[in-house]
C-alpha atoms as a PDB file:
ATOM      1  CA  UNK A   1       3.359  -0.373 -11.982  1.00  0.00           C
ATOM      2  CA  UNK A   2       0.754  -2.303  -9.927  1.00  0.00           C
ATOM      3  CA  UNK A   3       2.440  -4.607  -7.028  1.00  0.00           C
ATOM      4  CA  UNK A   4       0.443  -7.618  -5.161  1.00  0.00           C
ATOM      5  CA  UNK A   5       0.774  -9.069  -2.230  1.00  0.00           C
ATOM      6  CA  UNK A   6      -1.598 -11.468  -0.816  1.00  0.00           C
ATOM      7  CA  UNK A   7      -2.572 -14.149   1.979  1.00  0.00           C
ATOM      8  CA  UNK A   8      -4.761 -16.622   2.703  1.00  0.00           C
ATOM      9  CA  UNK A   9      -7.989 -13.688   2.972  1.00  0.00           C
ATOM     10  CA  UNK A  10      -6.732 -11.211   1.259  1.00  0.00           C
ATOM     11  CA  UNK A  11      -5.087 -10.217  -2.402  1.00  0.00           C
ATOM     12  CA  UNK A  12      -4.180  -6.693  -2.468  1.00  0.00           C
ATOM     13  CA  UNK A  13      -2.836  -4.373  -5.549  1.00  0.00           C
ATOM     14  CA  UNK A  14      -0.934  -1.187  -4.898  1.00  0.00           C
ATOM     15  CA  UNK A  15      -0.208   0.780  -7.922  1.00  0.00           C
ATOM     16  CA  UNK A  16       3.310   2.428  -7.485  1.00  0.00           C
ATOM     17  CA  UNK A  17       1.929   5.966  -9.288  1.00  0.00           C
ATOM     18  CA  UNK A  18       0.538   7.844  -6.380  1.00  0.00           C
ATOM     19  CA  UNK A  19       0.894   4.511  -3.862  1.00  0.00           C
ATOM     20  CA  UNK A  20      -2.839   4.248  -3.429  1.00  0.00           C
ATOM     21  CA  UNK A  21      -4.672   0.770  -3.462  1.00  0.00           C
ATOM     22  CA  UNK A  22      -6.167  -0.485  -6.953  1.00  0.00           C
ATOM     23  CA  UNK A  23      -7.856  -3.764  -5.636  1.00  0.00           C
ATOM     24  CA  UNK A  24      -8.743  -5.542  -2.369  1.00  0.00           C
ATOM     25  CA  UNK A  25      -9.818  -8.739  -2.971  1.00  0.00           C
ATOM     26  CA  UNK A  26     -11.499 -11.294  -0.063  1.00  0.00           C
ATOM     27  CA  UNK A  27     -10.486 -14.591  -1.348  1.00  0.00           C
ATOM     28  CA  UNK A  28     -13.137 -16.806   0.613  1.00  0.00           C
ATOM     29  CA  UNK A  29     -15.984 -15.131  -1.730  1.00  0.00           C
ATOM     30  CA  UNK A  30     -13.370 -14.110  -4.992  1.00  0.00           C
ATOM     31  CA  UNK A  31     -15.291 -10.802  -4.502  1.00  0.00           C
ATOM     32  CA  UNK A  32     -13.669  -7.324  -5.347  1.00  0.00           C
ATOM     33  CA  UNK A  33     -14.413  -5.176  -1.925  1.00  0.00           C
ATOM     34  CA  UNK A  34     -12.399  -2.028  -2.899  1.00  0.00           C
ATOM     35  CA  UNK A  35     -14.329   0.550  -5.270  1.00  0.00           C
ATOM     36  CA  UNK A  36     -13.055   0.102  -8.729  1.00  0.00           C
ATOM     37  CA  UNK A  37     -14.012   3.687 -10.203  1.00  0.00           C
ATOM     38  CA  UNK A  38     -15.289   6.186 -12.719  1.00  0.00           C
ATOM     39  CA  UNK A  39     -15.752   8.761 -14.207  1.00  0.00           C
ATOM     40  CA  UNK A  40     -19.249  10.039 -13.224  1.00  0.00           C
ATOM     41  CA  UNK A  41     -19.002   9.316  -9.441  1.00  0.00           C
ATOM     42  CA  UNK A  42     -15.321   9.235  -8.555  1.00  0.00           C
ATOM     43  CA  UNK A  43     -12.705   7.694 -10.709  1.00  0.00           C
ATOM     44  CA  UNK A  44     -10.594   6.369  -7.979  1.00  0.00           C
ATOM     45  CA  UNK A  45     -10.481   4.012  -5.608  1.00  0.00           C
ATOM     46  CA  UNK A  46      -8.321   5.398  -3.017  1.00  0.00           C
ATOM     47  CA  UNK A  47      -6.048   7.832  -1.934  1.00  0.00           C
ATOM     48  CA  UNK A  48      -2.534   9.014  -0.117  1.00  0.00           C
ATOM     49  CA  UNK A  49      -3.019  12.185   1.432  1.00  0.00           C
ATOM     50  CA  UNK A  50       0.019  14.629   2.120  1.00  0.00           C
ATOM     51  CA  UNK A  51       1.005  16.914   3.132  1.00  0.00           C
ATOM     52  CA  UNK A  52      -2.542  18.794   2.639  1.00  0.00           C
ATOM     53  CA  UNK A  53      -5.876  17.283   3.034  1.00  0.00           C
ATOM     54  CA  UNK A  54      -8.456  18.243   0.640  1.00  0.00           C
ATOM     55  CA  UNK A  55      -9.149  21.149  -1.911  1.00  0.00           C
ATOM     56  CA  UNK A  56      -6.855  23.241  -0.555  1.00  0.00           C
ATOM     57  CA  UNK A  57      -6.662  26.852  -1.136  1.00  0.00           C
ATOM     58  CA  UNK A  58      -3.701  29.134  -1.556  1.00  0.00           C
ATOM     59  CA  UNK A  59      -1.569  29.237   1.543  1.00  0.00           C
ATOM     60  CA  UNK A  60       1.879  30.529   2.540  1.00  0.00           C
ATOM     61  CA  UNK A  61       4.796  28.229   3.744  1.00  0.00           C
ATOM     62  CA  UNK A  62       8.428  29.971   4.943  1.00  0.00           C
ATOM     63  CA  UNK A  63       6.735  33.268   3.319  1.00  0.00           C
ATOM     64  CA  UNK A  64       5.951  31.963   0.048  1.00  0.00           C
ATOM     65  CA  UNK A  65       2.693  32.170  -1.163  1.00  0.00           C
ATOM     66  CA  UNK A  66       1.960  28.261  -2.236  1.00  0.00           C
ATOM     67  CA  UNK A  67      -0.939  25.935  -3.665  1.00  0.00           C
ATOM     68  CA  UNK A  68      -1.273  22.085  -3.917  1.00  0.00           C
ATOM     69  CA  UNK A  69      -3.489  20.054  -5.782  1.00  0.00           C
ATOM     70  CA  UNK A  70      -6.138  17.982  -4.433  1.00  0.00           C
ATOM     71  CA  UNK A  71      -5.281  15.998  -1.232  1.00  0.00           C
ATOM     72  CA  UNK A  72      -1.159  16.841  -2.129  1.00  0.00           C
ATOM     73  CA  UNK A  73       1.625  15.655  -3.308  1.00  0.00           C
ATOM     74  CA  UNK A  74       2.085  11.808  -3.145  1.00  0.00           C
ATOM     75  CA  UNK A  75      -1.378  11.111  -5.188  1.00  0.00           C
ATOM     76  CA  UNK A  76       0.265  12.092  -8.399  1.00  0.00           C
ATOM     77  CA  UNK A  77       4.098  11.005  -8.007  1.00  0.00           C
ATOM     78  CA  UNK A  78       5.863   7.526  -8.438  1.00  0.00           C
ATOM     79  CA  UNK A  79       7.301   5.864  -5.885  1.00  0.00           C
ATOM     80  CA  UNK A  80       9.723   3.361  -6.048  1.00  0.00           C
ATOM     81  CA  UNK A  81       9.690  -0.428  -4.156  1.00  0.00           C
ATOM     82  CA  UNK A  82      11.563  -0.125  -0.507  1.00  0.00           C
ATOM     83  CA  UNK A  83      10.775  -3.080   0.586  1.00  0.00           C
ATOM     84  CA  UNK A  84       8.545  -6.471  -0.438  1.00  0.00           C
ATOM     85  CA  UNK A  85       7.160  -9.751   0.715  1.00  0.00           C
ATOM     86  CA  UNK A  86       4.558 -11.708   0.059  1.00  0.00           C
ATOM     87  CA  UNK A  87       2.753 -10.353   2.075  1.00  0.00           C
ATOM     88  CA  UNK A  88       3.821  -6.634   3.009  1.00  0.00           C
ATOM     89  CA  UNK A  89       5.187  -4.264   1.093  1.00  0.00           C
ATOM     90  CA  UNK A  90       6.911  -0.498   1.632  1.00  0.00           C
ATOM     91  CA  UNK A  91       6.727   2.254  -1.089  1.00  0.00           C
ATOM     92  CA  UNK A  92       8.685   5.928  -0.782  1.00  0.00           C
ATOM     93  CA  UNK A  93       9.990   8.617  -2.399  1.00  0.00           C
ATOM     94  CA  UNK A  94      11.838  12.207  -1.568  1.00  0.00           C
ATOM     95  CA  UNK A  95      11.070  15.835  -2.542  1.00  0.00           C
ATOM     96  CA  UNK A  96      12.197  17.337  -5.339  1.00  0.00           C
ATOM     97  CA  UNK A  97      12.422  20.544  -7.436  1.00  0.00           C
ATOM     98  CA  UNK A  98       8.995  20.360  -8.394  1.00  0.00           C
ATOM     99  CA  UNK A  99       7.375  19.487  -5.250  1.00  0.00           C
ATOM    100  CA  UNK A 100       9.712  22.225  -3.014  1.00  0.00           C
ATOM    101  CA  UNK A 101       7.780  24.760  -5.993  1.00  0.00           C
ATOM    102  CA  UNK A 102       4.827  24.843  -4.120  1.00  0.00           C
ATOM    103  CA  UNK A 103       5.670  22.922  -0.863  1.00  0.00           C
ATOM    104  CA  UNK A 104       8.922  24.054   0.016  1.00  0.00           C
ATOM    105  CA  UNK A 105      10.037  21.404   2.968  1.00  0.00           C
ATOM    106  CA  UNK A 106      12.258  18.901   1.756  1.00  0.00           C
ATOM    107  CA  UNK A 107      11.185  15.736   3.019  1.00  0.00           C
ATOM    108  CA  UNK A 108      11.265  11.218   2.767  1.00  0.00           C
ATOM    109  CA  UNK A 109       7.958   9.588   2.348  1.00  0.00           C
ATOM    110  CA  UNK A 110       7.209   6.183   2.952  1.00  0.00           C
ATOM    111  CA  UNK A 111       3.627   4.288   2.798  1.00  0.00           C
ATOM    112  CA  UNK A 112       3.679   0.631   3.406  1.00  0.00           C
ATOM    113  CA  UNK A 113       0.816  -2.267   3.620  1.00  0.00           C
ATOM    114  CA  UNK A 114       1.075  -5.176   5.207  1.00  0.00           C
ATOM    115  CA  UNK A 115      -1.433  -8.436   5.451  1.00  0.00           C
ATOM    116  CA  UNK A 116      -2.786 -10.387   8.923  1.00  0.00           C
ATOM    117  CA  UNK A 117      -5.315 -12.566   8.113  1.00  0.00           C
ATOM    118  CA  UNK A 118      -8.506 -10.582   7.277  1.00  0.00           C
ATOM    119  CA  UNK A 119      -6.736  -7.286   7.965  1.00  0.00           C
ATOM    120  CA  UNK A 120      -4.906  -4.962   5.459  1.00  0.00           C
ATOM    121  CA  UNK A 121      -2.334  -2.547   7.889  1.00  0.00           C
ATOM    122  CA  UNK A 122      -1.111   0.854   6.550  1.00  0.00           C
ATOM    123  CA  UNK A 123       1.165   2.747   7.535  1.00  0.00           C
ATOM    124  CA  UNK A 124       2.599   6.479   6.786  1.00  0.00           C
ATOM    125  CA  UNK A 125       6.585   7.420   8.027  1.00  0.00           C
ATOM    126  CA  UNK A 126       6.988  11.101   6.992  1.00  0.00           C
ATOM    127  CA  UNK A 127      10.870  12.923   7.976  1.00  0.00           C
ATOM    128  CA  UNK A 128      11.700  16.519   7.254  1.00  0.00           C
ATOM    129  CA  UNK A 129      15.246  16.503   5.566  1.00  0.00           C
ATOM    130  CA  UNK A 130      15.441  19.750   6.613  1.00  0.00           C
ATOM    131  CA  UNK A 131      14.147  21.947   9.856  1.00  0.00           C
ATOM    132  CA  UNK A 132      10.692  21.939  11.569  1.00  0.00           C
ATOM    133  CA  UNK A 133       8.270  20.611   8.801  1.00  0.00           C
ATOM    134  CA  UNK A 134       4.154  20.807   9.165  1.00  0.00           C
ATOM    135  CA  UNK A 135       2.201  18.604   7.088  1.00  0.00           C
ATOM    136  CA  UNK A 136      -0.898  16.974   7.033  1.00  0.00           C
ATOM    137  CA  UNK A 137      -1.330  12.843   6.063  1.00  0.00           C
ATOM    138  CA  UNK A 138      -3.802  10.290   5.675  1.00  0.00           C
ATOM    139  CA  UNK A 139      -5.640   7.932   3.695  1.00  0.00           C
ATOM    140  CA  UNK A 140      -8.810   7.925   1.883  1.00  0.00           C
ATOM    141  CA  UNK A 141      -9.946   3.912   1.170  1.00  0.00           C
ATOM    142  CA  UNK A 142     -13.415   3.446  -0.894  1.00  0.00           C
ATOM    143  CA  UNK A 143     -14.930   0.275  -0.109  1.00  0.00           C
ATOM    144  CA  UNK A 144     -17.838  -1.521  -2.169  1.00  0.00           C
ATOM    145  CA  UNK A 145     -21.175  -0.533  -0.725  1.00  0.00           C
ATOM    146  CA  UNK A 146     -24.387  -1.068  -2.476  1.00  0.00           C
ATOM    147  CA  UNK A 147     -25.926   2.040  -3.103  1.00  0.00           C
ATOM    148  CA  UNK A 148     -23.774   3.758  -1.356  1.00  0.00           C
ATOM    149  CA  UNK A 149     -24.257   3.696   1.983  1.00  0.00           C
ATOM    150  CA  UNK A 150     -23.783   1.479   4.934  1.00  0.00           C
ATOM    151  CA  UNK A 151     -24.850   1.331   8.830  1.00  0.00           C
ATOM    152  CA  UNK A 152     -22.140   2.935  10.664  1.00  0.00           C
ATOM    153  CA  UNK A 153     -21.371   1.323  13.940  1.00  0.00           C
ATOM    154  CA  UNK A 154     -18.680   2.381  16.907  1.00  0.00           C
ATOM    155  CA  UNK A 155     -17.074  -0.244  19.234  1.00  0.00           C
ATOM    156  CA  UNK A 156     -17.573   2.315  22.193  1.00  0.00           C
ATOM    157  CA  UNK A 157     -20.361   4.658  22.600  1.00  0.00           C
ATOM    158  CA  UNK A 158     -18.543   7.691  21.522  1.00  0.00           C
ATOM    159  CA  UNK A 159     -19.609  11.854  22.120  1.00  0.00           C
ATOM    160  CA  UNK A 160     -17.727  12.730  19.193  1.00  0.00           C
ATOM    161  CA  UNK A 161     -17.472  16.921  18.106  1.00  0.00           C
ATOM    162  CA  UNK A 162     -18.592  17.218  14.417  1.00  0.00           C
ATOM    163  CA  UNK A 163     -16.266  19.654  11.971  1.00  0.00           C
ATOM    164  CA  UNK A 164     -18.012  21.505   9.449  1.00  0.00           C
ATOM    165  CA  UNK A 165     -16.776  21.763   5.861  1.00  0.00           C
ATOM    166  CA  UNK A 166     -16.504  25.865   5.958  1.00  0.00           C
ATOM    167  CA  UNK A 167     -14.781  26.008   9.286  1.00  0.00           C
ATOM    168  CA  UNK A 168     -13.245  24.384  12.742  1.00  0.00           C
ATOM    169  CA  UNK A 169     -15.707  25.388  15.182  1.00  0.00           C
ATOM    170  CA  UNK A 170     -16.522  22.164  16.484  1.00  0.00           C
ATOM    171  CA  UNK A 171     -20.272  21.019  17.032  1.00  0.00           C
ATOM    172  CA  UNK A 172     -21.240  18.812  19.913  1.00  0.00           C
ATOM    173  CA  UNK A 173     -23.064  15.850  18.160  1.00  0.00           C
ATOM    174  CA  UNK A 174     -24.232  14.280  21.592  1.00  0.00           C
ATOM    175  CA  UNK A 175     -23.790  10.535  22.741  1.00  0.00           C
ATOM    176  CA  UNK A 176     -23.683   8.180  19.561  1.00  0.00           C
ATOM    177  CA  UNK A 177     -22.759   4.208  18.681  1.00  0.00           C
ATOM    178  CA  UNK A 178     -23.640   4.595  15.293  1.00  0.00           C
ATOM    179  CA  UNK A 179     -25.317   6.341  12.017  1.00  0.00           C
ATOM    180  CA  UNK A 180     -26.689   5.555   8.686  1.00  0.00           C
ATOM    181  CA  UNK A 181     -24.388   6.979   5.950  1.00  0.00           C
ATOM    182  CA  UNK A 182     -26.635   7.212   2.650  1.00  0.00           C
ATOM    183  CA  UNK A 183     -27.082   9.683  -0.279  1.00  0.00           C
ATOM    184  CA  UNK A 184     -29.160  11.960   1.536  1.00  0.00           C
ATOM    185  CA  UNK A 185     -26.745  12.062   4.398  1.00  0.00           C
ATOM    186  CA  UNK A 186     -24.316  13.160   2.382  1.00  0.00           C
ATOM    187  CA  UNK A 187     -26.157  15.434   0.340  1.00  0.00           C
ATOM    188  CA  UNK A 188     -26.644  16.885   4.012  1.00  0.00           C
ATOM    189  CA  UNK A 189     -23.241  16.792   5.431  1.00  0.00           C
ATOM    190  CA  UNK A 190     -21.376  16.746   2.105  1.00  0.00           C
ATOM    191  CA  UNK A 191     -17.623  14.909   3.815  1.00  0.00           C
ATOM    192  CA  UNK A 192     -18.605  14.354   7.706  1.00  0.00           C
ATOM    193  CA  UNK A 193     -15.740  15.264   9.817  1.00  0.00           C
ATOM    194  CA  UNK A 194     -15.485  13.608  13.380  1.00  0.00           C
ATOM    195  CA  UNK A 195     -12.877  14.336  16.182  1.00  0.00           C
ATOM    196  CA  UNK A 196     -12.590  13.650  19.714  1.00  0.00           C
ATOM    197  CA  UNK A 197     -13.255   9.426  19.355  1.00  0.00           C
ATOM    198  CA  UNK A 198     -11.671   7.318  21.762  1.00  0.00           C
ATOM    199  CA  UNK A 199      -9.977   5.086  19.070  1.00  0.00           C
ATOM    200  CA  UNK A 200     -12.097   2.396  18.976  1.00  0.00           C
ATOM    201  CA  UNK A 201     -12.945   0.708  15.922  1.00  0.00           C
ATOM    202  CA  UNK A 202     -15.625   2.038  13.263  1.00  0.00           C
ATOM    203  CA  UNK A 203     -17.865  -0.572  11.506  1.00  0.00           C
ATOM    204  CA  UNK A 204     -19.656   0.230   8.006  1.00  0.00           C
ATOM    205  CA  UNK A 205     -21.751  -2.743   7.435  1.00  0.00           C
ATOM    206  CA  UNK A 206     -22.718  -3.028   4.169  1.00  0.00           C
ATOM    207  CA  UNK A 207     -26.165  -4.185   2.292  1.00  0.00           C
ATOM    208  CA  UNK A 208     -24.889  -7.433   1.216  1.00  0.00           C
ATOM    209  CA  UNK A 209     -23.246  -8.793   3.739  1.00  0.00           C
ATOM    210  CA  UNK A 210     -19.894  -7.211   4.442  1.00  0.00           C
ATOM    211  CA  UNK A 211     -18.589  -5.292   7.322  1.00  0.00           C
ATOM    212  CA  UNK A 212     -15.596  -3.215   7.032  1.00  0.00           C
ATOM    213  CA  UNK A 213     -13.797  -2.150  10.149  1.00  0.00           C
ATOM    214  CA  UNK A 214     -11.182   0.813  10.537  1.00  0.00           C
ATOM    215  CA  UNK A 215      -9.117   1.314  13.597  1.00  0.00           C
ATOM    216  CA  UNK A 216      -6.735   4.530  13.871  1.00  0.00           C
ATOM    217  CA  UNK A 217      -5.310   6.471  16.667  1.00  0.00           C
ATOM    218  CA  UNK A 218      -5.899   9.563  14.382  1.00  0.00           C
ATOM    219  CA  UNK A 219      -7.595  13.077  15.423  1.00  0.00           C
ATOM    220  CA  UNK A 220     -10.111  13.249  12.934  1.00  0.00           C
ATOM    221  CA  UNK A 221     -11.950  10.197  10.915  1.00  0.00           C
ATOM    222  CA  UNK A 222     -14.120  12.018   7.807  1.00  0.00           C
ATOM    223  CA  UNK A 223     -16.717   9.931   5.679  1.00  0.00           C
ATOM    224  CA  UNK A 224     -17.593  10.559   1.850  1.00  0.00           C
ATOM    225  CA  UNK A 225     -19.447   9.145  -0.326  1.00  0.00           C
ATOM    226  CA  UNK A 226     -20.633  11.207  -3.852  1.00  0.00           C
ATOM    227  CA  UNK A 227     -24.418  12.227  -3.077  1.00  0.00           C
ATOM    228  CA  UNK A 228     -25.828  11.527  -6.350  1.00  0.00           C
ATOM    229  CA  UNK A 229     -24.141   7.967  -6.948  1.00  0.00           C
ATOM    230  CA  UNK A 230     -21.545   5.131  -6.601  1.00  0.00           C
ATOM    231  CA  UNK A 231     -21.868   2.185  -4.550  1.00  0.00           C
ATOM    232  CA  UNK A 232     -19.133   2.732  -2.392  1.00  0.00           C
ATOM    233  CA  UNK A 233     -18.307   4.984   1.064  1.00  0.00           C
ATOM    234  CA  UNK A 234     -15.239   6.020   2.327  1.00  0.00           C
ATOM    235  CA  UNK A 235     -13.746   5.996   5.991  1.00  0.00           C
ATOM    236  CA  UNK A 236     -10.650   8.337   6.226  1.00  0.00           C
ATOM    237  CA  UNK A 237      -8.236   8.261   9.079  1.00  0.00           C
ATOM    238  CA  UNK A 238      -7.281  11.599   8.859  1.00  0.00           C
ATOM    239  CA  UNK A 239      -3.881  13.545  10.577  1.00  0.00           C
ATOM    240  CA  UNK A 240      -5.347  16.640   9.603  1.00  0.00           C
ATOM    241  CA  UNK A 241      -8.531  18.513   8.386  1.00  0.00           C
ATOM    242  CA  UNK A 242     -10.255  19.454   5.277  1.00  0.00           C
ATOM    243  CA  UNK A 243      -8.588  22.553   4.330  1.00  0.00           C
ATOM    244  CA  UNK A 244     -11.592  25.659   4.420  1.00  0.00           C
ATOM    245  CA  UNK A 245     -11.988  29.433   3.911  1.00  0.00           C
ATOM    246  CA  UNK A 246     -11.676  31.141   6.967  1.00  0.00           C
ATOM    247  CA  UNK A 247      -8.324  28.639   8.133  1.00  0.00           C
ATOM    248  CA  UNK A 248      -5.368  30.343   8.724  1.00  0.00           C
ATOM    249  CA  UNK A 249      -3.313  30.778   5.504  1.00  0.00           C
ATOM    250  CA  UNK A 250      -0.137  30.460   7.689  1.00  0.00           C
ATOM    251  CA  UNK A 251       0.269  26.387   6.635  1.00  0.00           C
ATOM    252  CA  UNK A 252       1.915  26.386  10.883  1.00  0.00           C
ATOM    253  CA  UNK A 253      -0.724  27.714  12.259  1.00  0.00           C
ATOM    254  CA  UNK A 254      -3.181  25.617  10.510  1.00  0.00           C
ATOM    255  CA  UNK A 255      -5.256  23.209  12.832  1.00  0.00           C
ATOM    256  CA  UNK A 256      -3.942  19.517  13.584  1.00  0.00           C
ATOM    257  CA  UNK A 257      -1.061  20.261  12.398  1.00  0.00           C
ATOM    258  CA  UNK A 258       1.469  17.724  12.770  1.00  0.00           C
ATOM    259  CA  UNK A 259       5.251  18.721  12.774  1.00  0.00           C
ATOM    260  CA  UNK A 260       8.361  16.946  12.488  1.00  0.00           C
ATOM    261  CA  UNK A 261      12.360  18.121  12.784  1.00  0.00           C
ATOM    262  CA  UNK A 262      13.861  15.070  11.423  1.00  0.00           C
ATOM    263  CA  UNK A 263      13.546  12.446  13.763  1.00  0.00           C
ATOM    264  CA  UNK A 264      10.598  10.920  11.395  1.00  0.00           C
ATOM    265  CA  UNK A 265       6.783  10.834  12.510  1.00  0.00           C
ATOM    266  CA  UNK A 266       4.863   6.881  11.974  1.00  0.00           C
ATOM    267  CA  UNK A 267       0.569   6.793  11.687  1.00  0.00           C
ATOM    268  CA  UNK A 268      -1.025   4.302  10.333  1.00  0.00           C
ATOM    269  CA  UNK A 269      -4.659   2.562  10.550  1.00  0.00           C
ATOM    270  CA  UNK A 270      -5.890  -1.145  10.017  1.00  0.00           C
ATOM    271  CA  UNK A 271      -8.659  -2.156   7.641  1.00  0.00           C
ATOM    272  CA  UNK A 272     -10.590  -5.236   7.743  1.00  0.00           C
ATOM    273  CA  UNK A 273     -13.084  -6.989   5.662  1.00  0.00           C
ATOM    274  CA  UNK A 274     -15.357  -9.868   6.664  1.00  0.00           C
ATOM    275  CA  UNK A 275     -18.480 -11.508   5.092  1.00  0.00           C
ATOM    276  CA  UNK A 276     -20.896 -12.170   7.920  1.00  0.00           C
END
């Protein structure tokens, strides 16, 4: 089922299968800013991420030898309504047989998005139901960009370490307040991981006039786009990293993992659209 809510900037759908966003529209133009989809280039338009991040291989969890589907669990469950207003609304749901098959932490979810003027706020509460619980989380939003790509810009001047696809060890990218993420930057980089920024925002401005702009207290921010085509880019706030080869199969011992024994764990980010 696909839920609205909606200000005076902003008219957002949620779709209740998987929790993601469906539509982000910024009412002063009538214009459709979220990535709508398909088949060739990627068919969604965003993404909950938990409790893995990425193509995950094989790993092992309380000595069971587990495997996930892309990017988790959440992505391809229903969640049901916790709370809604007009403008804010909370999704969750619990584990269950099939998820403790091949994740085997019983656990509440909740994702909820709220509305402040031009701003859409997320946020992720995750709460073991049962022991010390790792787990990954995070979202993957893909905003409208003509061909593509869009001039990355940082609030600070940030000396941010760069994270490979195929492994952790961290690469000193130097003193930075910005980049241009196009196709052939990400037929270079593939998903470009960053760590170690100081939490200010991240600007993608795009060709025709908009300028997104993400703001997370998260470890690790990774941008995508598909190299050969779509017209849209994604910033992820990510509590985690891209699962690779060489990682420890031990899902505790995995890096940036985040843990939890039942008091509940809350991330979020903010998202913000503007025509300039």
């Amino acid at each position: 089922m696909i839920y609205i809510i909606e200000n005076e900037v902003i008219k957002l759908s949620v779709n209740g299968d998987g929790g993601s966003m469906t539509s982000l529209v910024y009412k002063p133009t009538g214009e459709e800013r979220l990535w709508q989809g398909d088949e060739k280039w990627w068919k969604g338009q965003d993404v909950v991420i938990f409790p893995i991040v990425g193509h995950a291989g094989g790993f092992v969890a309380k000595g069971k030898s587990c495997a996930l589907r892309s990017h988790g669990i959440i992505r391809y469950v229903t969640l049901e309504v916790r709370a809604k207003s007009k403008t804010g609304i909370t999704l969750g749901t619990r584990s269950d047989e099939n998820t403790l098959e091949n994740y085997p932490y019983a656990f509440d979810f909740e994702i909820s998005y709220s509305l402040e003027k031009n701003s859409v706020k997320v946020g992720y509460f995750v709460r073991s139901l049962g022991g010390k619980m790792p787990f990954y989380v995070g979202g993957h939003p893909g905003m409208r960009a003509p061909g593509g790509s869009a001039e990355i810009e940082f609030e600070r001047e940030e000396e941010p370490l760069c994270y490979p696809l195929e492994s952790d060890a961290a690469v000193p990218v130097g003193k930075m307040k910005g980049f241009r993420a196009d196709k052939a930057f990400f037929a270079r980089h593939k998903t470009y991981q960053l760590g170690s920024l100081s939490g200010g925002a991240i600007y993608a401005r795009t060709s025709d006039g908009y300028r997104y702009a993400y703001k997370a207290d998260c470890p690790l921010v990774a941008f995508w786009s598909n190299e050969n085509g779509g017209d849209y880019i994604c910033v992820e706030p990510w509590w985690g990293i891209n699962d690779y080869a060489a990682a420890p199969r031990e899902i505790t011992l995995k890096p940036f993992i985040n843990f939890d024994d039942g008091a509940g764990r809350r991330f979020g980010y903010s998202l913000s659209v503007e025509k300039l």
